[in-house]
C-alpha atoms as a PDB file:
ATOM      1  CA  UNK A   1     -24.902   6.610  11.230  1.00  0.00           C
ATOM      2  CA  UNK A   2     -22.756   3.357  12.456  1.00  0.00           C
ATOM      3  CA  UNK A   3     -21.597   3.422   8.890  1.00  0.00           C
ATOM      4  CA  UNK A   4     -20.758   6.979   9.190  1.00  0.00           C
ATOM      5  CA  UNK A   5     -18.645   6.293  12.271  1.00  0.00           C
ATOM      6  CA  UNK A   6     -16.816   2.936  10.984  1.00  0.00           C
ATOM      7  CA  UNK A   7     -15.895   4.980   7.889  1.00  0.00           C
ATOM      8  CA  UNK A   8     -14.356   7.980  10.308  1.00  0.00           C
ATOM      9  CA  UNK A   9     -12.616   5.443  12.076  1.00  0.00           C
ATOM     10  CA  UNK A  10     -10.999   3.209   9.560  1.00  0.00           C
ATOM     11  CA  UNK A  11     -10.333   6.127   7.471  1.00  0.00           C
ATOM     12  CA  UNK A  12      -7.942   7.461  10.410  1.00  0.00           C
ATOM     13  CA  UNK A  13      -6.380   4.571  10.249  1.00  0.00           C
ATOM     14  CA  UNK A  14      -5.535   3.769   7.320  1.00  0.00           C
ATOM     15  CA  UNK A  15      -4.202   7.174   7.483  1.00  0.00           C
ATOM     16  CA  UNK A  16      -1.901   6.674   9.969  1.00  0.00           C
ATOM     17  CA  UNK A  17      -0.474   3.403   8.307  1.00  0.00           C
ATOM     18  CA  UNK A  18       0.111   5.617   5.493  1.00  0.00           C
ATOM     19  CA  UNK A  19       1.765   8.451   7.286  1.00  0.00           C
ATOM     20  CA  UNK A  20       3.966   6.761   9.493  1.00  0.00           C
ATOM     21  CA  UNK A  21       4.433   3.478   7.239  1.00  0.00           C
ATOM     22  CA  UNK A  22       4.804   4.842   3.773  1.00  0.00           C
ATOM     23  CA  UNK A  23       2.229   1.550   3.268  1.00  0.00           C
ATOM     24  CA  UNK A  24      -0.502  -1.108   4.673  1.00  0.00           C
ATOM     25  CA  UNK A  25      -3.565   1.431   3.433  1.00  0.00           C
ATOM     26  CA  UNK A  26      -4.786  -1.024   1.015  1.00  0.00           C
ATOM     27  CA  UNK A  27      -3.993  -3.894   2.965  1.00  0.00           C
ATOM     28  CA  UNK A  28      -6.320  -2.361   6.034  1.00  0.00           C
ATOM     29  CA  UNK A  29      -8.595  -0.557   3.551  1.00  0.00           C
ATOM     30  CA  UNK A  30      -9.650  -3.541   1.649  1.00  0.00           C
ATOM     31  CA  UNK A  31     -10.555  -5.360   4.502  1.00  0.00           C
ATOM     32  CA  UNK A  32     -12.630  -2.820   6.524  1.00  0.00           C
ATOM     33  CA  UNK A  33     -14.598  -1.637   3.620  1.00  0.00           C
ATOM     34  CA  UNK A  34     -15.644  -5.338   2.766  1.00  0.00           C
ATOM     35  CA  UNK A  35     -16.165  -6.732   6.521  1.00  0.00           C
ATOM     36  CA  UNK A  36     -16.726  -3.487   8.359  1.00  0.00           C
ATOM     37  CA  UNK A  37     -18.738  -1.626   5.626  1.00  0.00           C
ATOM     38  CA  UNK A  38     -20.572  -4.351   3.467  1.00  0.00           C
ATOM     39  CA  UNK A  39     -18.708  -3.082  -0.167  1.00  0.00           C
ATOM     40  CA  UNK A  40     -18.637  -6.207  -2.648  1.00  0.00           C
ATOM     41  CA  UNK A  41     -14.970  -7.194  -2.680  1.00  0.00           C
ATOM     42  CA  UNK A  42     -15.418  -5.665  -6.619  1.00  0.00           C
ATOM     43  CA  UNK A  43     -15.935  -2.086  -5.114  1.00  0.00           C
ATOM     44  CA  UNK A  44     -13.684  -2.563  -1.930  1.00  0.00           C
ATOM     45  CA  UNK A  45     -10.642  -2.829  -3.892  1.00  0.00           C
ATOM     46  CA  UNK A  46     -11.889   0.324  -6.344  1.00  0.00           C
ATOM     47  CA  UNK A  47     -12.610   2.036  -3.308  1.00  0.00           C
ATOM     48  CA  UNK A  48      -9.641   1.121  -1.697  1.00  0.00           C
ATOM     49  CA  UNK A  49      -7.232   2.286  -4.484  1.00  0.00           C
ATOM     50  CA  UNK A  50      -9.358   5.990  -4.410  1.00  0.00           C
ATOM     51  CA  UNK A  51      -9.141   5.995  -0.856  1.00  0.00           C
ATOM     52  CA  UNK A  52      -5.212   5.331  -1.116  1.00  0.00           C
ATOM     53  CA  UNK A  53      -4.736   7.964  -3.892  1.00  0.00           C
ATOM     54  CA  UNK A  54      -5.743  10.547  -2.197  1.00  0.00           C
ATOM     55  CA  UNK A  55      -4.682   9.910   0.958  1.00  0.00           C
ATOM     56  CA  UNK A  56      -0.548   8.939  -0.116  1.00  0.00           C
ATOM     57  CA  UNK A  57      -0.624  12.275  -2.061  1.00  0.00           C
ATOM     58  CA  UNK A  58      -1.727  13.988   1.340  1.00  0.00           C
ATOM     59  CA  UNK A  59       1.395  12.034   2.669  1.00  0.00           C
ATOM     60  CA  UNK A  60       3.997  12.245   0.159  1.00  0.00           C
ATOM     61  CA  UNK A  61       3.745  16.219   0.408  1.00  0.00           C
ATOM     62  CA  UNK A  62       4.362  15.862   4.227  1.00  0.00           C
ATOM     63  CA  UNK A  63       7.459  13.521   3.576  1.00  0.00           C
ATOM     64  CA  UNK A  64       8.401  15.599   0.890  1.00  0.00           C
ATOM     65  CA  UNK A  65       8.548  18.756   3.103  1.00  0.00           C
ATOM     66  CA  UNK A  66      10.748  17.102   5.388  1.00  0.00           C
ATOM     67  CA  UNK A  67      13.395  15.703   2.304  1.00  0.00           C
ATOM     68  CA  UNK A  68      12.626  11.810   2.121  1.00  0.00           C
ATOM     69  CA  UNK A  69      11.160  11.096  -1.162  1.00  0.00           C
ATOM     70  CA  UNK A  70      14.012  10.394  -3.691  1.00  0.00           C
ATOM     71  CA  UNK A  71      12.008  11.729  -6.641  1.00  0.00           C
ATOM     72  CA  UNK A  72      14.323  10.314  -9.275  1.00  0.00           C
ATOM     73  CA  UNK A  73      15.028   7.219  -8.393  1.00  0.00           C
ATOM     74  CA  UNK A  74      11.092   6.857  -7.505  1.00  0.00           C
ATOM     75  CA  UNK A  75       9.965   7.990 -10.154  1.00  0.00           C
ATOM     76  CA  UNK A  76      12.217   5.188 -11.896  1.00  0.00           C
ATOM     77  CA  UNK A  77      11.141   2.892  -9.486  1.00  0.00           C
ATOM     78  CA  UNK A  78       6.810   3.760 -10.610  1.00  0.00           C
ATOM     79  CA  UNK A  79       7.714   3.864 -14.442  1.00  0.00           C
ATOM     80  CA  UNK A  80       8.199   0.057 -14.201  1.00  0.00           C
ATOM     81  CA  UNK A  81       5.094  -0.900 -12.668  1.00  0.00           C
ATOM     82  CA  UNK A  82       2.392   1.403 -14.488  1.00  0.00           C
ATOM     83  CA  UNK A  83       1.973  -0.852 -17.766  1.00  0.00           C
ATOM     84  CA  UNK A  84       2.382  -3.971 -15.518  1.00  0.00           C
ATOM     85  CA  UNK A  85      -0.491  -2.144 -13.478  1.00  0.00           C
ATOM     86  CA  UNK A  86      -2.389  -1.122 -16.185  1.00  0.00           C
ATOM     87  CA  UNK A  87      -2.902  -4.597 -17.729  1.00  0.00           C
ATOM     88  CA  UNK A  88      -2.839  -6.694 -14.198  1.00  0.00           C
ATOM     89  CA  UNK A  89      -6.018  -4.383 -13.591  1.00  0.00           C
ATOM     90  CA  UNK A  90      -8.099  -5.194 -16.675  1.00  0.00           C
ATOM     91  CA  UNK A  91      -7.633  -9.831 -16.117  1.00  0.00           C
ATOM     92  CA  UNK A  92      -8.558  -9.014 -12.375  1.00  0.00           C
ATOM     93  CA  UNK A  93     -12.121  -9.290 -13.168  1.00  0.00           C
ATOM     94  CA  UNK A  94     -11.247 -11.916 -14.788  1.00  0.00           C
ATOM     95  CA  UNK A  95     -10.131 -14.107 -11.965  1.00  0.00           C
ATOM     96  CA  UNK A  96     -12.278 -15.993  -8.703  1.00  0.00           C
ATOM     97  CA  UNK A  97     -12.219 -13.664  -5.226  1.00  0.00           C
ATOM     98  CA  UNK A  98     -11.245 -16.222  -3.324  1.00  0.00           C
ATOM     99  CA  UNK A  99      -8.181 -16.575  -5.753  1.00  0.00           C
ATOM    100  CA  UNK A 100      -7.188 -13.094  -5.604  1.00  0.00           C
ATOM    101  CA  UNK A 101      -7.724 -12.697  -1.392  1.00  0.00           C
ATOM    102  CA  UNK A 102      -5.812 -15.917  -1.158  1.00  0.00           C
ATOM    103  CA  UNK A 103      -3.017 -14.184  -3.643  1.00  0.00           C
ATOM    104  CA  UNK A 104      -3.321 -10.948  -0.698  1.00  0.00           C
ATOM    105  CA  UNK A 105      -2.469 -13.037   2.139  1.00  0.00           C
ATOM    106  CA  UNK A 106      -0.065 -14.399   0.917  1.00  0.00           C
ATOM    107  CA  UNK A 107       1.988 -12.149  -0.802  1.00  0.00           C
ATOM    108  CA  UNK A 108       1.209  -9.957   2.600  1.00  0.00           C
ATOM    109  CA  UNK A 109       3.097 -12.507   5.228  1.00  0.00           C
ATOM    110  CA  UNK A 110       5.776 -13.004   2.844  1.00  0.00           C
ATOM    111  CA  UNK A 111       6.445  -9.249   2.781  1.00  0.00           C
ATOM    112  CA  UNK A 112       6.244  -9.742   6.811  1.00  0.00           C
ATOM    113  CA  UNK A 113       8.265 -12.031   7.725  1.00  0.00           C
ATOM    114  CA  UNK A 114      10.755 -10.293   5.301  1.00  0.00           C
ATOM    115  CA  UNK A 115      10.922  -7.372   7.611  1.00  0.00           C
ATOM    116  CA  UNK A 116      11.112  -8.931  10.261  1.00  0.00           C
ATOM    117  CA  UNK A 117      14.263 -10.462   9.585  1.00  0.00           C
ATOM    118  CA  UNK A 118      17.455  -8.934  11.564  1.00  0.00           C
ATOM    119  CA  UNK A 119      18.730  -5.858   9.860  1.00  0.00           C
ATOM    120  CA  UNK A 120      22.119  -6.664   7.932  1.00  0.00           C
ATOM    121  CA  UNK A 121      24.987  -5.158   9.576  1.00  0.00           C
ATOM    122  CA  UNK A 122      26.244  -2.503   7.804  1.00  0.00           C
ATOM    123  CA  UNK A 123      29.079  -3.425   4.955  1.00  0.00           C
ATOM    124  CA  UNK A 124      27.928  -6.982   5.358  1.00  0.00           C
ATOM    125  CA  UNK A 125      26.113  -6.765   1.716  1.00  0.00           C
ATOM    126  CA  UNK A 126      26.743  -4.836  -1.497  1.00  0.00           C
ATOM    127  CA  UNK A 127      24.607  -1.716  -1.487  1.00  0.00           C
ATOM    128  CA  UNK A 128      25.053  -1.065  -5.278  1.00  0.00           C
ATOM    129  CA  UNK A 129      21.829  -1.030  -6.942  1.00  0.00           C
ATOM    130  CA  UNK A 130      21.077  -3.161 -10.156  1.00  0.00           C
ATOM    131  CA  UNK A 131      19.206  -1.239 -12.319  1.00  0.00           C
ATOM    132  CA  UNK A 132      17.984  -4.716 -13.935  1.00  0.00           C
ATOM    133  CA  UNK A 133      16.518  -5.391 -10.516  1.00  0.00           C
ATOM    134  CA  UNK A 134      15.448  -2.443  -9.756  1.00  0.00           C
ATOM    135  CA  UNK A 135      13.155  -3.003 -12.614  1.00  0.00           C
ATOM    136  CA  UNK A 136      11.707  -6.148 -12.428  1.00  0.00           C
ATOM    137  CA  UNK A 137      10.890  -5.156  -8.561  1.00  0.00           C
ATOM    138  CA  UNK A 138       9.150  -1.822  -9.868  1.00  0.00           C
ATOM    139  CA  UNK A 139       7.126  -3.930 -12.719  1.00  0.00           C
ATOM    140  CA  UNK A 140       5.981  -6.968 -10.098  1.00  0.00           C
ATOM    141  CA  UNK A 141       4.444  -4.239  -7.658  1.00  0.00           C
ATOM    142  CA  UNK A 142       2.759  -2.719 -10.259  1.00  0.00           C
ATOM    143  CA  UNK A 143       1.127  -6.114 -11.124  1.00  0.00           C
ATOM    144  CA  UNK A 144       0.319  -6.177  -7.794  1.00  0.00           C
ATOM    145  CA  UNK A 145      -1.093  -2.940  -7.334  1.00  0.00           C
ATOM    146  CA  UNK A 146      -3.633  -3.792 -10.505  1.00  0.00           C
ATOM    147  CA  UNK A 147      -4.420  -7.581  -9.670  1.00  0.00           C
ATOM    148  CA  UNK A 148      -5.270  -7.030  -5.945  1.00  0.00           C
ATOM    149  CA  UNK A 149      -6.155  -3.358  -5.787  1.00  0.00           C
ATOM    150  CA  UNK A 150      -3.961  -2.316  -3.301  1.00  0.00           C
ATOM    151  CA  UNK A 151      -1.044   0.603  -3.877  1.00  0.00           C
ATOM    152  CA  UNK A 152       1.755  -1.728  -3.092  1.00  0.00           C
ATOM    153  CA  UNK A 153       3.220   0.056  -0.189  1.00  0.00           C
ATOM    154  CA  UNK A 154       3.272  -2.875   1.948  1.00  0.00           C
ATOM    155  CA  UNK A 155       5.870  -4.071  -0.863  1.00  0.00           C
ATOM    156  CA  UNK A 156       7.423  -1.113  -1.833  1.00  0.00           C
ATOM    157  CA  UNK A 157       8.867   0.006   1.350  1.00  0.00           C
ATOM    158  CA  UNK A 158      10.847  -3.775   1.936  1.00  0.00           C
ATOM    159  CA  UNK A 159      11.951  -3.338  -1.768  1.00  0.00           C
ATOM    160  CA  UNK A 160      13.302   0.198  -1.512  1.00  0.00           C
ATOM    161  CA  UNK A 161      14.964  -1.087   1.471  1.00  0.00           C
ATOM    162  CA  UNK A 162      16.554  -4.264   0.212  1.00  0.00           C
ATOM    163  CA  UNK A 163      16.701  -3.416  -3.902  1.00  0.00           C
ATOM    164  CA  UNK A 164      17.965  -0.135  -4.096  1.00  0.00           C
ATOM    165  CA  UNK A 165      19.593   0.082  -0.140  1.00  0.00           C
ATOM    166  CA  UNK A 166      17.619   3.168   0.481  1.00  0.00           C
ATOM    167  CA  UNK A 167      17.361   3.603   5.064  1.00  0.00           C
ATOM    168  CA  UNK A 168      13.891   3.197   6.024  1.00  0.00           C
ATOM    169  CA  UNK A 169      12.933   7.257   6.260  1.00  0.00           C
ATOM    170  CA  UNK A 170      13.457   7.516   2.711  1.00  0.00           C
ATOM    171  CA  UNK A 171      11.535   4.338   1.792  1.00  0.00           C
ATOM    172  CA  UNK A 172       8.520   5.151   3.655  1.00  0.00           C
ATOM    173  CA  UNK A 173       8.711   8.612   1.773  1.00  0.00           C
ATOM    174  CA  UNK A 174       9.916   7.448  -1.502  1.00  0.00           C
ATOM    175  CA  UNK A 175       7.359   4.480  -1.621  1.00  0.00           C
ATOM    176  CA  UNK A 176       4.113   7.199  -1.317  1.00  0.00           C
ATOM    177  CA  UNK A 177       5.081   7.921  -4.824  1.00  0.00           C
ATOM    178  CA  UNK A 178       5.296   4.962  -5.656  1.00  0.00           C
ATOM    179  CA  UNK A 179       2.056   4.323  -4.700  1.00  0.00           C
ATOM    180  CA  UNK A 180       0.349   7.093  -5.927  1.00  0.00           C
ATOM    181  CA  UNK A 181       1.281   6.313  -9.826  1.00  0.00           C
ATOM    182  CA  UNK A 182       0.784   2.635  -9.652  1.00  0.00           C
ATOM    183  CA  UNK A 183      -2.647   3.273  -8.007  1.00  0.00           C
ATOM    184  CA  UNK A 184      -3.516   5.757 -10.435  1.00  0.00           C
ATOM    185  CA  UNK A 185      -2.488   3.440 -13.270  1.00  0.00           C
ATOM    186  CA  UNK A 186      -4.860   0.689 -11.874  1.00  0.00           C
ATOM    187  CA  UNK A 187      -7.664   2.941 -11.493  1.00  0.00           C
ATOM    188  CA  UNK A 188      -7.585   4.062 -15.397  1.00  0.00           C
ATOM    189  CA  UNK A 189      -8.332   0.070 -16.384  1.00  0.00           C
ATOM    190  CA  UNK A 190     -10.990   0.070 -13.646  1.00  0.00           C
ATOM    191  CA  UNK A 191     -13.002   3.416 -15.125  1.00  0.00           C
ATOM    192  CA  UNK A 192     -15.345   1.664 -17.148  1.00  0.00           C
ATOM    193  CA  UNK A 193     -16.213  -1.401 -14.871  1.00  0.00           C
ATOM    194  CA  UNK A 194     -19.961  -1.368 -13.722  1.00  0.00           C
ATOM    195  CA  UNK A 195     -19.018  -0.854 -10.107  1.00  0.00           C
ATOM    196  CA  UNK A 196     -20.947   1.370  -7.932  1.00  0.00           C
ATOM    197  CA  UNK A 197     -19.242   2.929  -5.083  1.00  0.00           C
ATOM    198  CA  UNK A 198     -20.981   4.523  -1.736  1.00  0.00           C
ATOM    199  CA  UNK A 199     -19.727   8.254  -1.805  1.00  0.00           C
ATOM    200  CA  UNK A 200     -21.241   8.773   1.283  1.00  0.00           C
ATOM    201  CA  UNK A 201     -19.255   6.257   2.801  1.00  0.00           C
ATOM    202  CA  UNK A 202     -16.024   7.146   0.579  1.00  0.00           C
ATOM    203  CA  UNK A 203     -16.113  10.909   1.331  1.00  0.00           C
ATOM    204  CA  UNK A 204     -15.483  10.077   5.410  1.00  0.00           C
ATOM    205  CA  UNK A 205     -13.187   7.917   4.747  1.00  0.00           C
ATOM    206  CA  UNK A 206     -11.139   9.998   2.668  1.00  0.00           C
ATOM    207  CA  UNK A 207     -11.037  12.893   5.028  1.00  0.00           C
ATOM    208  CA  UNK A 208     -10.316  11.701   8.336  1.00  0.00           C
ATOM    209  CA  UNK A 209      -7.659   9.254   6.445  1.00  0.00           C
ATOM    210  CA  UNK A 210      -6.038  12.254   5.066  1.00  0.00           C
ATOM    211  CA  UNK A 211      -6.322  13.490   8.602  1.00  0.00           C
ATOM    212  CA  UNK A 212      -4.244  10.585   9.753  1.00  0.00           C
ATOM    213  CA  UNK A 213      -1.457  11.046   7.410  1.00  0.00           C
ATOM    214  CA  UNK A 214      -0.600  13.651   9.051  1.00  0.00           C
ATOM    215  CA  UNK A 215      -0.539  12.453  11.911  1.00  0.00           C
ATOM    216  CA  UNK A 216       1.340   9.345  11.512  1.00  0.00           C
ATOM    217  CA  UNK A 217       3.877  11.614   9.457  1.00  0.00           C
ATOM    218  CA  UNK A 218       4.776  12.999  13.146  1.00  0.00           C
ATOM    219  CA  UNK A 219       5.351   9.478  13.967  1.00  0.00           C
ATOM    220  CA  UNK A 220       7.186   8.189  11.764  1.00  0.00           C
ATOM    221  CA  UNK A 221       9.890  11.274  12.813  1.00  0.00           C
ATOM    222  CA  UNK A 222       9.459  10.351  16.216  1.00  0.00           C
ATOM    223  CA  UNK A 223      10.441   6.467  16.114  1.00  0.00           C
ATOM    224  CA  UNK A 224      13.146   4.569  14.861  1.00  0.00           C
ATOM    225  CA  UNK A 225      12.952   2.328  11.987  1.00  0.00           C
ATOM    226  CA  UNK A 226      13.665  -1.006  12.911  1.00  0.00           C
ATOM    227  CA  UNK A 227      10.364  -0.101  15.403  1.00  0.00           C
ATOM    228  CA  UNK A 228       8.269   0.918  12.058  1.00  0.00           C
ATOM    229  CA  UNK A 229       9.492  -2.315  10.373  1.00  0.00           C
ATOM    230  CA  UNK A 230       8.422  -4.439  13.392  1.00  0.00           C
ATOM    231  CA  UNK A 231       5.178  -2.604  13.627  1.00  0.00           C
ATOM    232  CA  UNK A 232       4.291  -2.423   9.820  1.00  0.00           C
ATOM    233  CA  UNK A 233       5.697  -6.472   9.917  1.00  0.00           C
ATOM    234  CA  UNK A 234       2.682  -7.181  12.704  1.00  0.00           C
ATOM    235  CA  UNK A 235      -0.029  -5.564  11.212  1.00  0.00           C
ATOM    236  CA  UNK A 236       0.812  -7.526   7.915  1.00  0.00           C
ATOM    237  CA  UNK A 237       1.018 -10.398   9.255  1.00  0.00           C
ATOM    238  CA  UNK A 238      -2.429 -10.028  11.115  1.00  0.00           C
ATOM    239  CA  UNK A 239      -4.513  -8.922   8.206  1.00  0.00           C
ATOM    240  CA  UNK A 240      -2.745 -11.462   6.320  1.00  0.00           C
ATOM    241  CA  UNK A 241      -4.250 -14.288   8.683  1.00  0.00           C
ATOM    242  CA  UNK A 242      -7.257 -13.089   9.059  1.00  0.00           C
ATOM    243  CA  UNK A 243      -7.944 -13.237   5.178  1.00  0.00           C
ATOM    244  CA  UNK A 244      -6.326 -16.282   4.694  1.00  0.00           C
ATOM    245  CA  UNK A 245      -9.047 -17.817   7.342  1.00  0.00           C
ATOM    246  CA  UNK A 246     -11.875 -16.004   5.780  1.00  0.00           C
ATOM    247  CA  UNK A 247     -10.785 -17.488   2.163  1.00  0.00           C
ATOM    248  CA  UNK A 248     -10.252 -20.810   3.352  1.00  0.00           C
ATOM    249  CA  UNK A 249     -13.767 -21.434   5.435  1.00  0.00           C
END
């Protein structure tokens, strides 16, 4: 039953990240299905990239509705990273935990302190987008997305941003599909590991996160987004302690 509940809860949110960040499942998912749940890190980040799947699609119809998924360009954007995702999911096994959590927390504060950095005044950069770049920023998340299991929104919405200039509305929305492929991609090189996952526990989860996609949808229309950025920036940077710590004692 406690495992019941700390499923329900998580699940929501992880939900709400997803909703009203366009990203941070993963990062929040991995870590509450490992220390909150008792998954092997192995299964957590499976889990985690099921759990994430379902529960982006739930949002990117919401965000979708409302007009702020740029399905070309994201679609673009996900075509780089699936082969990168596809093979960084097959040498993960290969590779020490405490390598890969390490990897996380890093890569997580970077992406942190990156949006938390004062918005550019408008003009004061070029906001022509280089395909090139555009590219090799689709491909590295989908590395990502396969080496530590997450879907890469915690990347994907400061990329969108800064790479192809997109205003944070249609990042948040744009980066759900994102998301979905590369996490899809991952989970096709993770079929036929020996991993056993908790369905009981996984089930919960997945509905009451779906649940809070919804509702985090409605907040992401009701606040601004240098407030999301600072909020999304926060909860990255905490998770990204809080594994670093665990990795290093």
């Amino acid at each position: 039953m406690n495992a019941l509940i700390l499923a329900l809860v998580a699940g929501a949110v992880v939900g709400l990240a997803l909703g009203a960040l366009g990203g941070g499942g993963s990062v929040l998912a991995v870590p509450a299905l490992i220390y909150l749940l008792g998954f092997t890190p192995a299964a957590a980040t499976t889990a985690s990239l099921v759990i994430v799947t379902a529960t982006s699609l739930t949002a990117l119809y919401a965000h979708a509705r409302a007009g702020h998924v740029r399905w070309r360009a994201g679609a673009a954007f996900a075509a780089a990273g699936l082969l990168p995702a596809a093979l960084a999911g097959a040498a993960a096994a290969r590779l020490p935990q405490a390598v890969l959590t390490l990897a996380f927390a890093g890569i997580a504060a970077l992406a942190a302190l990156r949006m938390l950095r004062p918005a550019v005044p408008a003009g004061a950069e070029s906001t022509a987008v280089r395909p090139g770049r555009a590219a090799g920023a689709g491909a590295g998340l989908g590395a990502l997305t396969g080496l530590l299991g997450v879907g890469g929104g915690f990347l994907a919405v400061p990329a969108l941003v800064t790479v192809l200039a997109f205003e944070m509305q249609a990042a948040v929305g744009t980066s759900l599909l994102v998301i979905t492929a590369n996490s899809l991609a991952s989970l096709a090189t993770r079929s036929g590991a020996a991993v056993s996952l908790d369905w009981a526990v996984i089930g919960p989860f997945i509905a009451t996160a779906v649940l809070g996609a919804w509702d985090g949808k409605r907040l992401a229309a009701k606040v601004s987004g240098p407030r999301l950025q600072r909020v999304f920036a926060v909860v990255l940077l905490a998770v990204a302690a809080f594994m670093l710590a665990d990795a290093v004692t």
